[in-house]
Protein backbone atom coordinates (compact mmCIF):
# COMPACT_ATOMS: atom_id res chain seq x y z
CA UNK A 1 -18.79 23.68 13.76
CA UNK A 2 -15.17 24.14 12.62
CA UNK A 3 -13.55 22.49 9.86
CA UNK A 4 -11.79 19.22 10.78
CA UNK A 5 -8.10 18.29 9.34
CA UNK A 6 -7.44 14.55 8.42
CA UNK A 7 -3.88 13.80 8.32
CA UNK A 8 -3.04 10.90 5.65
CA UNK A 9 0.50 9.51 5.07
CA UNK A 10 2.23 6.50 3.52
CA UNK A 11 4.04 3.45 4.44
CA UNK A 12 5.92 3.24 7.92
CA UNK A 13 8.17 -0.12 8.85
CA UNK A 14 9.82 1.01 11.85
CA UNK A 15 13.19 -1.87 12.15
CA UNK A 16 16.20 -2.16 11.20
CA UNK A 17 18.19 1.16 12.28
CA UNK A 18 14.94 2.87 13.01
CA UNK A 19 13.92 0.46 15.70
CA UNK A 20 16.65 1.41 18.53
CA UNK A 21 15.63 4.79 17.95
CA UNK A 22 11.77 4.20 17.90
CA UNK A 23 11.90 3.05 21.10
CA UNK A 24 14.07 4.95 22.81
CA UNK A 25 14.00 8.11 21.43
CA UNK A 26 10.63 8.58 18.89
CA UNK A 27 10.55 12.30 19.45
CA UNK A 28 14.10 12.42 17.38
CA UNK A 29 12.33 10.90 14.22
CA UNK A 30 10.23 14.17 13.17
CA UNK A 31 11.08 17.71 12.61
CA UNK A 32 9.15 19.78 14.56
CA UNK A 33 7.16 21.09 12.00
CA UNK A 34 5.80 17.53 10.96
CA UNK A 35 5.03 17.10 14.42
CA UNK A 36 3.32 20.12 14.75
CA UNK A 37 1.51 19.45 11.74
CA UNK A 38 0.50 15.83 13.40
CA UNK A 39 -0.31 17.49 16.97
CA UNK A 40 -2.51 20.48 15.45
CA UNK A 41 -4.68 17.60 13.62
CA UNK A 42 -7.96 16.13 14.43
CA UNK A 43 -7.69 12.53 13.45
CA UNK A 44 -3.82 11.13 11.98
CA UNK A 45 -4.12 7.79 10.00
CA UNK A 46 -1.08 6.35 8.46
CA UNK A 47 0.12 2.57 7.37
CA UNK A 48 1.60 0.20 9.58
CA UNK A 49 3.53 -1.51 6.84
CA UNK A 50 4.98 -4.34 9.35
CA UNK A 51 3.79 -6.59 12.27
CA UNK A 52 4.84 -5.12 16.17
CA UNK A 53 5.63 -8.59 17.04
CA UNK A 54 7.84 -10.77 19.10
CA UNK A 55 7.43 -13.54 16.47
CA UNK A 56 10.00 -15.49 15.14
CA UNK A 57 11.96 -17.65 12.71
CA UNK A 58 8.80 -20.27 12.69
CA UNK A 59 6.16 -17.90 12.40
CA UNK A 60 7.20 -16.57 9.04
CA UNK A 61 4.63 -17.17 6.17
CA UNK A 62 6.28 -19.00 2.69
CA UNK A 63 6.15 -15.74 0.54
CA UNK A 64 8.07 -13.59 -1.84
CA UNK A 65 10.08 -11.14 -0.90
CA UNK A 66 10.82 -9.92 2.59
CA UNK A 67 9.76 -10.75 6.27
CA UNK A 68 9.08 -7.93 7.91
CA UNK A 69 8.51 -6.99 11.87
CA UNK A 70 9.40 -4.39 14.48
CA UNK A 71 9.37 -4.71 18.28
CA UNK A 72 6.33 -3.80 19.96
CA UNK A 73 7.74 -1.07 21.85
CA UNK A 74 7.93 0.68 18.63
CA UNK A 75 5.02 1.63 19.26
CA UNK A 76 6.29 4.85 21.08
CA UNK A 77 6.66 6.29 17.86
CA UNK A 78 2.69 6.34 16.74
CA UNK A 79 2.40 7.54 20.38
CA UNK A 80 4.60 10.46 19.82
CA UNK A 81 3.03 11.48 16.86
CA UNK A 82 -0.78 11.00 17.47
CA UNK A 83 -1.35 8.97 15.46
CA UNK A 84 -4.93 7.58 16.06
CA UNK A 85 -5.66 4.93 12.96
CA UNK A 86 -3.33 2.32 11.75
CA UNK A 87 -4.58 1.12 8.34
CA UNK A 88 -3.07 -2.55 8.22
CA UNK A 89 -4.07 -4.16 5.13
CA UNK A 90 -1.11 -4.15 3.23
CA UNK A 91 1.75 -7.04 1.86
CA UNK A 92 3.33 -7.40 5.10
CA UNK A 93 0.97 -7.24 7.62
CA UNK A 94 0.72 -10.99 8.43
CA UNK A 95 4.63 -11.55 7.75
CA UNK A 96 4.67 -13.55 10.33
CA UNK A 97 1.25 -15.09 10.65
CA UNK A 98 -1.11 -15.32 13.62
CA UNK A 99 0.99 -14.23 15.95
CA UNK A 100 2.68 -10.93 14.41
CA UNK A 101 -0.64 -9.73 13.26
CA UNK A 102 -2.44 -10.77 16.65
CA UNK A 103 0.48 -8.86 18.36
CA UNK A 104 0.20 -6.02 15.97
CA UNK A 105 -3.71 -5.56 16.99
CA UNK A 106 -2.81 -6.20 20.94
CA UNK A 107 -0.31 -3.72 21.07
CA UNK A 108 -2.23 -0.73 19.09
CA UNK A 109 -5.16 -1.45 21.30
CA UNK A 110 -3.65 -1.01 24.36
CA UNK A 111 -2.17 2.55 23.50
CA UNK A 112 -5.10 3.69 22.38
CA UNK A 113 -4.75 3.73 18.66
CA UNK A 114 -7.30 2.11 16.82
CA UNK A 115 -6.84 0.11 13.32
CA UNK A 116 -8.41 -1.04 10.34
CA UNK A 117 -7.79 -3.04 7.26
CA UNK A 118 -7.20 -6.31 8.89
CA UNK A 119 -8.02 -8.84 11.61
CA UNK A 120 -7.52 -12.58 12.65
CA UNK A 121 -10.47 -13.39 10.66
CA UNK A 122 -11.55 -12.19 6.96
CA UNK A 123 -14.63 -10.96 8.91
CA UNK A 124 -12.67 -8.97 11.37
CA UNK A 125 -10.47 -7.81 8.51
CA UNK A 126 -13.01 -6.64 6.24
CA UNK A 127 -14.91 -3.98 8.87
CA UNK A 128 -15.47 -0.82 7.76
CA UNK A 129 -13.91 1.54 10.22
CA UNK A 130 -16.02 4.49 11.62
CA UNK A 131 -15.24 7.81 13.22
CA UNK A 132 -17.64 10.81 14.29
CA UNK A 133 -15.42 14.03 14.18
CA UNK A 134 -17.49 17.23 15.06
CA UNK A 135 -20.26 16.04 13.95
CA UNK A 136 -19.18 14.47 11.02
CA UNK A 137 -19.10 10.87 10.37
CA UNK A 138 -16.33 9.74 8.88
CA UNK A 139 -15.85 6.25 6.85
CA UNK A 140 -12.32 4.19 6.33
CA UNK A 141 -12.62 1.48 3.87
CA UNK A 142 -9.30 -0.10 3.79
CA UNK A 143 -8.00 -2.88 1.38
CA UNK A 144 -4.86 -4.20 -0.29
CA UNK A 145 -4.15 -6.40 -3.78
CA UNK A 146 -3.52 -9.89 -3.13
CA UNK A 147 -0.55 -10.76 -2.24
CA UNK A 148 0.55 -13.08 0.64
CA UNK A 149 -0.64 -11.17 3.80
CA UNK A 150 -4.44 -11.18 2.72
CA UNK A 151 -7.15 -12.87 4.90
CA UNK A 152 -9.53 -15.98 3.21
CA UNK A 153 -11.37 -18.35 4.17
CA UNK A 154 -8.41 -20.43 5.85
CA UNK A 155 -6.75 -17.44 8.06
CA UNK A 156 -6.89 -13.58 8.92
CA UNK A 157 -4.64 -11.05 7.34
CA UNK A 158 -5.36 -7.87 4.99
CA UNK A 159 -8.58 -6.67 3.48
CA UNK A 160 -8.32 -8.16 -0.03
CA UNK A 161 -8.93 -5.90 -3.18
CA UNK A 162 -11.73 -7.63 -4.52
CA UNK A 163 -14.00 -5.21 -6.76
CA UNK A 164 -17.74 -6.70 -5.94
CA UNK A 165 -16.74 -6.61 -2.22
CA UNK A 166 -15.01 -3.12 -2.22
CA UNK A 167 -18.03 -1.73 -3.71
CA UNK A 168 -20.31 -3.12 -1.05
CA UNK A 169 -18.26 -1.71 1.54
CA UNK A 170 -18.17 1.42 -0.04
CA UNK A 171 -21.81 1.96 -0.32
CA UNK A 172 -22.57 0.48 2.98
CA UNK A 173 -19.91 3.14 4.00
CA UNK A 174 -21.80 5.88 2.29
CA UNK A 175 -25.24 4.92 3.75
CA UNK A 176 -23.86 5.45 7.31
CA UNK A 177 -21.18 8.42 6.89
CA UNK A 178 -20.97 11.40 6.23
CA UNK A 179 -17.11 11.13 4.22
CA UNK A 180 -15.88 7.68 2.87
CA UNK A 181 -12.25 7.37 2.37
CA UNK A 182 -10.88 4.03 0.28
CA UNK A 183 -7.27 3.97 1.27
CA UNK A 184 -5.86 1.08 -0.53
CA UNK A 185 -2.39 -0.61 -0.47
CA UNK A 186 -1.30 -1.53 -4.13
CA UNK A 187 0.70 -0.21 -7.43
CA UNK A 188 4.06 -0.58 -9.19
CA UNK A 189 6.88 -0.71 -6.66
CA UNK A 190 9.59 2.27 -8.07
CA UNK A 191 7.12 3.52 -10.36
CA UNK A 192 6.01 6.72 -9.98
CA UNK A 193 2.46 6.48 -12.51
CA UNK A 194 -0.81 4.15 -11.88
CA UNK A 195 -0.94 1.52 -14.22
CA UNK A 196 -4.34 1.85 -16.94
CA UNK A 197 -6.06 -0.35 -15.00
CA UNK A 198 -5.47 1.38 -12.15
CA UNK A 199 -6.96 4.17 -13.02
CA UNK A 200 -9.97 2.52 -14.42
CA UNK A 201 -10.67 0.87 -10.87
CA UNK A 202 -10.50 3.61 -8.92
CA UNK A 203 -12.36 6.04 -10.98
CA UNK A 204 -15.31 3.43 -10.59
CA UNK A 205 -14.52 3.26 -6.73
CA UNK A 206 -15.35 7.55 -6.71
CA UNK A 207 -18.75 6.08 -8.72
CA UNK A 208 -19.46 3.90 -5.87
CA UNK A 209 -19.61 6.54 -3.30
CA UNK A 210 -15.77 7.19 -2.49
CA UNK A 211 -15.28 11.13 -1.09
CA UNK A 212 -11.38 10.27 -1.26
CA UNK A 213 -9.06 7.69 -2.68
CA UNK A 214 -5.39 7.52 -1.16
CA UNK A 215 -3.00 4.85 -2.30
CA UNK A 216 -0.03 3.91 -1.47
CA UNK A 217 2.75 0.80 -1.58
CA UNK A 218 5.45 2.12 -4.44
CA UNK A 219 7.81 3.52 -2.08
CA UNK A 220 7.79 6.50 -4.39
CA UNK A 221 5.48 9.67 -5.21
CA UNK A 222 2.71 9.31 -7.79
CA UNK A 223 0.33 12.00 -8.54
CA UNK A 224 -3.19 12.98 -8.50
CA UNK A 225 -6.85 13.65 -9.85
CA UNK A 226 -10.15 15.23 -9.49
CA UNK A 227 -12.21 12.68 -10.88
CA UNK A 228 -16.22 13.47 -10.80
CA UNK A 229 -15.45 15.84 -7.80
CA UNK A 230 -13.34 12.90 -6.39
CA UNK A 231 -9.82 13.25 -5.60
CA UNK A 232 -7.90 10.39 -6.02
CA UNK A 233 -4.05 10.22 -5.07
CA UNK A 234 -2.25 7.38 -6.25
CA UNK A 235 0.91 7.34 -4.55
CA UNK A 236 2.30 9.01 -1.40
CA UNK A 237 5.05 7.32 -0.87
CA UNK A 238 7.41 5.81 2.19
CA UNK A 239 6.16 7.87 5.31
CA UNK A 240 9.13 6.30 7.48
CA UNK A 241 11.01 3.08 5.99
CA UNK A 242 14.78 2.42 6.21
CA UNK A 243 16.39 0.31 3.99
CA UNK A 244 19.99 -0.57 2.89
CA UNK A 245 19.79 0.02 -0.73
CA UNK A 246 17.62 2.99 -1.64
CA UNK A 247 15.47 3.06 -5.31
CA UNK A 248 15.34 6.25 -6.92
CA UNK A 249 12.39 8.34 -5.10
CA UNK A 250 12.92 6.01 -1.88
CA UNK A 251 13.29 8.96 0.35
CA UNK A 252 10.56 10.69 -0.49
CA UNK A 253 6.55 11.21 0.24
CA UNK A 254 3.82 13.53 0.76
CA UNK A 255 1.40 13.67 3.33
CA UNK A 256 -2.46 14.90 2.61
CA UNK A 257 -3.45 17.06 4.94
CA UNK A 258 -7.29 17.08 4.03
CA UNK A 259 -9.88 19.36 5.29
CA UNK A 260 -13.71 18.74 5.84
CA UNK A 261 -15.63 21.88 6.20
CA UNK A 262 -19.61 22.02 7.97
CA UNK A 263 -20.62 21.17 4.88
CA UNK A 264 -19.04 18.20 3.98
CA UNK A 265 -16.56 19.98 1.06
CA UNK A 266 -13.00 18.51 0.89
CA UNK A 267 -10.13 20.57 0.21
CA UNK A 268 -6.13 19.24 0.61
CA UNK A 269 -2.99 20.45 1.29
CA UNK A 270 0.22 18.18 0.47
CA UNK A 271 3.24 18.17 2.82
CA UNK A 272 6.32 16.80 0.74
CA UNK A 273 9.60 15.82 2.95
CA UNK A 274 12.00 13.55 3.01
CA UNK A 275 13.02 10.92 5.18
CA UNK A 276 16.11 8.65 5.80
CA UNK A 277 17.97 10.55 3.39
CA UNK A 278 20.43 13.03 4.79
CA UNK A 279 19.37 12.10 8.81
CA UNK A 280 17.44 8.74 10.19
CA UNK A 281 14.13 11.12 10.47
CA UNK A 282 11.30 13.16 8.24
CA UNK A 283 12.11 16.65 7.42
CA UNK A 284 9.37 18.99 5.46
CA UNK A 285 11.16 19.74 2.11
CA UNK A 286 11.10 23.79 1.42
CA UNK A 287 13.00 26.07 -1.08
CA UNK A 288 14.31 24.47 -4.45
CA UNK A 289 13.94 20.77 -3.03
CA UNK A 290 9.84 21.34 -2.31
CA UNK A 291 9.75 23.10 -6.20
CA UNK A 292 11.59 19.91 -7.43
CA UNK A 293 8.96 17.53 -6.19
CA UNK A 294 6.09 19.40 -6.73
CA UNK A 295 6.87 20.37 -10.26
CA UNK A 296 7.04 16.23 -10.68
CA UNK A 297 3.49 15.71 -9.16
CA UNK A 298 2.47 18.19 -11.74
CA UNK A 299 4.20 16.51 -14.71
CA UNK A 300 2.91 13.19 -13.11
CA UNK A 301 -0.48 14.56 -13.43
CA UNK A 302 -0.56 15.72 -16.76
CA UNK A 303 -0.04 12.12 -18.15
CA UNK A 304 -2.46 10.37 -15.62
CA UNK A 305 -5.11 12.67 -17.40
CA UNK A 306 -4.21 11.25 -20.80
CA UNK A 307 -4.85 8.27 -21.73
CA UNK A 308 -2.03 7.51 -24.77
CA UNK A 309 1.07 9.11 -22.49
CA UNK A 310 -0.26 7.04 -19.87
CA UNK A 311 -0.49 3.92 -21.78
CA UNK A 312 3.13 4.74 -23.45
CA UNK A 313 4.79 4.87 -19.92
CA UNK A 314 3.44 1.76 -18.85
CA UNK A 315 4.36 -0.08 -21.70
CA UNK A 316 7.94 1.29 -20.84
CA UNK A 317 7.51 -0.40 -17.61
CA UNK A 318 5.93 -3.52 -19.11
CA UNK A 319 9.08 -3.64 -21.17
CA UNK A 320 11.79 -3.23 -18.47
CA UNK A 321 9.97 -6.43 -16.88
CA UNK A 322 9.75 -8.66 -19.44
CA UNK A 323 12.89 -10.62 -19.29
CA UNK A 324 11.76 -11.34 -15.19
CA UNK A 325 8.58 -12.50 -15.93
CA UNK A 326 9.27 -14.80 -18.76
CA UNK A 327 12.43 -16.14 -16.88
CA UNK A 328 9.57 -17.62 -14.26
CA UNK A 329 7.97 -19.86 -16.84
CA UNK A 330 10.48 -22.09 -17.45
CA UNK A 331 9.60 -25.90 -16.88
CA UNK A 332 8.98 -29.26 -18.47
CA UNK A 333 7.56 -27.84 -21.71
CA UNK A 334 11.38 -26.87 -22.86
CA UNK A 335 10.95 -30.20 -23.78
CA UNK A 336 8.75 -29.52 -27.25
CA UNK A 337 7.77 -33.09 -28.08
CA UNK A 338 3.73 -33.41 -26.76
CA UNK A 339 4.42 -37.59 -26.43
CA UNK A 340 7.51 -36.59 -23.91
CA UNK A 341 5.75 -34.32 -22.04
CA UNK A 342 2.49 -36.75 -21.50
CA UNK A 343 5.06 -40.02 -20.31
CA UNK A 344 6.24 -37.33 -17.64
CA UNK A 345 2.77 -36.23 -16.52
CA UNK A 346 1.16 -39.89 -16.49
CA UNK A 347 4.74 -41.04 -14.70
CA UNK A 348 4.32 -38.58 -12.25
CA UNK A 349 7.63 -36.75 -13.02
CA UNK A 350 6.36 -33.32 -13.14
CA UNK A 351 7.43 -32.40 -9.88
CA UNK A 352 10.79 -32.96 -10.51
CA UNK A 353 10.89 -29.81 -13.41
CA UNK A 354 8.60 -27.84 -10.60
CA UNK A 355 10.28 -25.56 -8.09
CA UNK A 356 8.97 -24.06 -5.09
CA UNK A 357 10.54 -20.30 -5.70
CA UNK A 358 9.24 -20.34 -9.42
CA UNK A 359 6.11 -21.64 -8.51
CA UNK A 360 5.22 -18.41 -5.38
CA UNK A 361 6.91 -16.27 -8.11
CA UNK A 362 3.92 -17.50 -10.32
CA UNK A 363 1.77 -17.53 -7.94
CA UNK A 364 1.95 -13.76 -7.26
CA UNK A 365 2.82 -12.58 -10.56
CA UNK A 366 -0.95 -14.55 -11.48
CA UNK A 367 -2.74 -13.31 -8.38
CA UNK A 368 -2.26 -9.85 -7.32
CA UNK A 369 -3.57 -7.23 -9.47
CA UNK A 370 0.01 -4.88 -9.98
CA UNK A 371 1.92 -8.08 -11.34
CA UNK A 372 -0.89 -9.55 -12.93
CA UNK A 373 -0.74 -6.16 -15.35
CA UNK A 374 2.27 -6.55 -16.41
CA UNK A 375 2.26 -10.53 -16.70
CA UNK A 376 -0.38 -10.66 -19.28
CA UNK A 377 1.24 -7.71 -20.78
CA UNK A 378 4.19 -9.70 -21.26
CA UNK A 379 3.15 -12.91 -22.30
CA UNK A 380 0.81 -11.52 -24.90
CA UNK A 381 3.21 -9.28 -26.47
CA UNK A 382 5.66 -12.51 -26.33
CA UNK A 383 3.42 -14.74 -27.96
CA UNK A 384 2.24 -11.94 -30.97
CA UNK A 385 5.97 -11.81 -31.92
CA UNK A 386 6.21 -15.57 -31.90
């Protein structure tokens, strides 16, 4: 029995000036060395950060931030490059509802590539996805912080990061397979470190049985971890995403290459490129660019493995937030007088100091796990000054 290569890469949203090119012309997106690297493979996952969808204008979802969708012929692209698992739960996976994420499973069924992470029920989305590779059973738990696109009890969408549930899943993983990888869609976008909590969560993830933890959703390169014999990657970055305005680290990723041997040992190899940089495509990065990159995954990793550095860079990033997050709670209470503010609630005026963008901004800032660290960051360190 040989040992079996996993292929593992970041987030791919294949519209805007990609689309045209998807379609027509896929084999023109990768250098052939990626390819090869794809084609030599025995299973490639990667994660469909958009619905393939015809959907339009009136299937959008009320969120913040960007729609997203590509056409379904896009597809050609995952074709070309073999890919054979689409991990789906992610922030804009149910853009566009029902119908872009019941397109989305439709059209990666019928070419043959299967997917995981989300479904038009929270049942459906919350499967464990299973794969025998020469003999060895391999496990895909996939799940994403809670955001808009994440199934309840009301609709489908993404596998929600829930910590009680993810740990089930992971140890009813284990009890069937051989390997369990957690791939999980969440983070700091632009920011290149895991947050504390982060950390915490997906150290005790590797406790509950995980062989390999990949994250992604920062659009930028994070670094790594052996934790407990567990290695856990916390950012790999955009796999294939073309935008107008580029952050810093935008344009490029990493791809882990991982390899299972007979007796269930994983070893990795990372692939760094860069992609919609110089040329609408991903190109491996050699020479002086590939040094660059991977001397900041090692600097990266020196902090993640201390605890104060760590804590000192987030607090930098807690800091460059603050005057965003305390601009969103801003309503009646500007009025300090308590006798006011009660003729307004028993008058049913409070709607009128209420709007709809502050309240999703709220909303998500509250809810999904990457915000919520910084908003209670914030507001605590606001009210200790007061």
């Amino acid at each position: 029995m040989n040992t079996i290569k996993i292929n593992i890469a970041g987030d791919l949203f294949l519209g805007k000036r990609l689309e045209p090119i998807a379609i027509n012309n896929p084999e023109t997106l990768f250098d052939d060395k990626i390819s090869q690297l794809f084609s030599e493979a025995d299973f490639n996952i990667l994660n469909l950060e958009s619905p393939l969808t015809t959907a339009d204008e009136k299937n959008k979802i009320l969120k913040t931030g960007p729609n997203l969708k590509a056409a379904p012929e896009t597809i050609n692209a995952l074709k070309f490059l073999k890919i054979n698992l689409a991990t789906l739960a992610n922030n804009h996976i149910y853009d566009y509802g029902d119908k872009g994420l019941s397109d989305t499973l439709e059209v990666c069924n019928k070419n043959d590539i299967a997917t995981t992470g989300a479904g038009i029920t929270f049942q459906e989305a919350s499967k464990i996805f299973f794969k025998e590779i020469n003999n060895i059973v391999v496990a895909i738990v996939n799940i994403a912080e809670n955001e808009w696109s994440n199934a309840n009890d009301a609709h489908g969408g993404a596998n929600p990061m829930n910590i009680i549930a993810n740990a089930a899943s992971i140890k009813e993983a284990k009890s069937k397979a051989d390997v369990v990888i957690l791939i999980i869609h969440g983070g700091h976008e632009y920011y290149n470190y895991p947050s504390p909590r982060m950390v915490d969560q997906y150290r005790f993830y590797a406790q509950q049985g995980a062989s390999v933890i990949i994250n992604h959703h920062s659009h930028c390169i994070s670094g790594y971890e052996v934790f407990e014999g567990v290695p856990i990657f916390y950012g790999l970055g955009n796999f294939l995403f073309d935008t107008e305005t580029a952050p810093k680290g935008w344009h490029e990723g990493m791809i882990v290459n991982l390899q299972i041997d007979p007796q269930k040992k994983i070893g990795w190899t990372l692939y760094f490129y860069q992609q919609c940089k110089k040329n609408l495509k991903i190109e491996l990065l050699k020479g002086t660019e590939k040094t660059e990159i991977e001397n900041q995954v090692d600097a990266i990793n020196t902090i993640i493995t201390d605890p104060e550095k760590l804590k000192e860079k987030f607090n930098e990033l807690v800091q460059s937030q603050q005057k965003y997050v305390l601009s969103m709670f801003s309503t009646s209470y500007f009025l300090n007088h308590r006798h006011f503010r009660s003729a307004i609630r028993k008058l049913g005026m409070e709607r009128f100091f209420l709007k709809k963008n502050q309240l999703k901004s709220i909303l998500n800032y509250s809810r999904c796990e990457a915000h919520r660290d910084i908003t209670f960051r914030v507001l605590r360190n606001f009210l200790n000054k007061k």
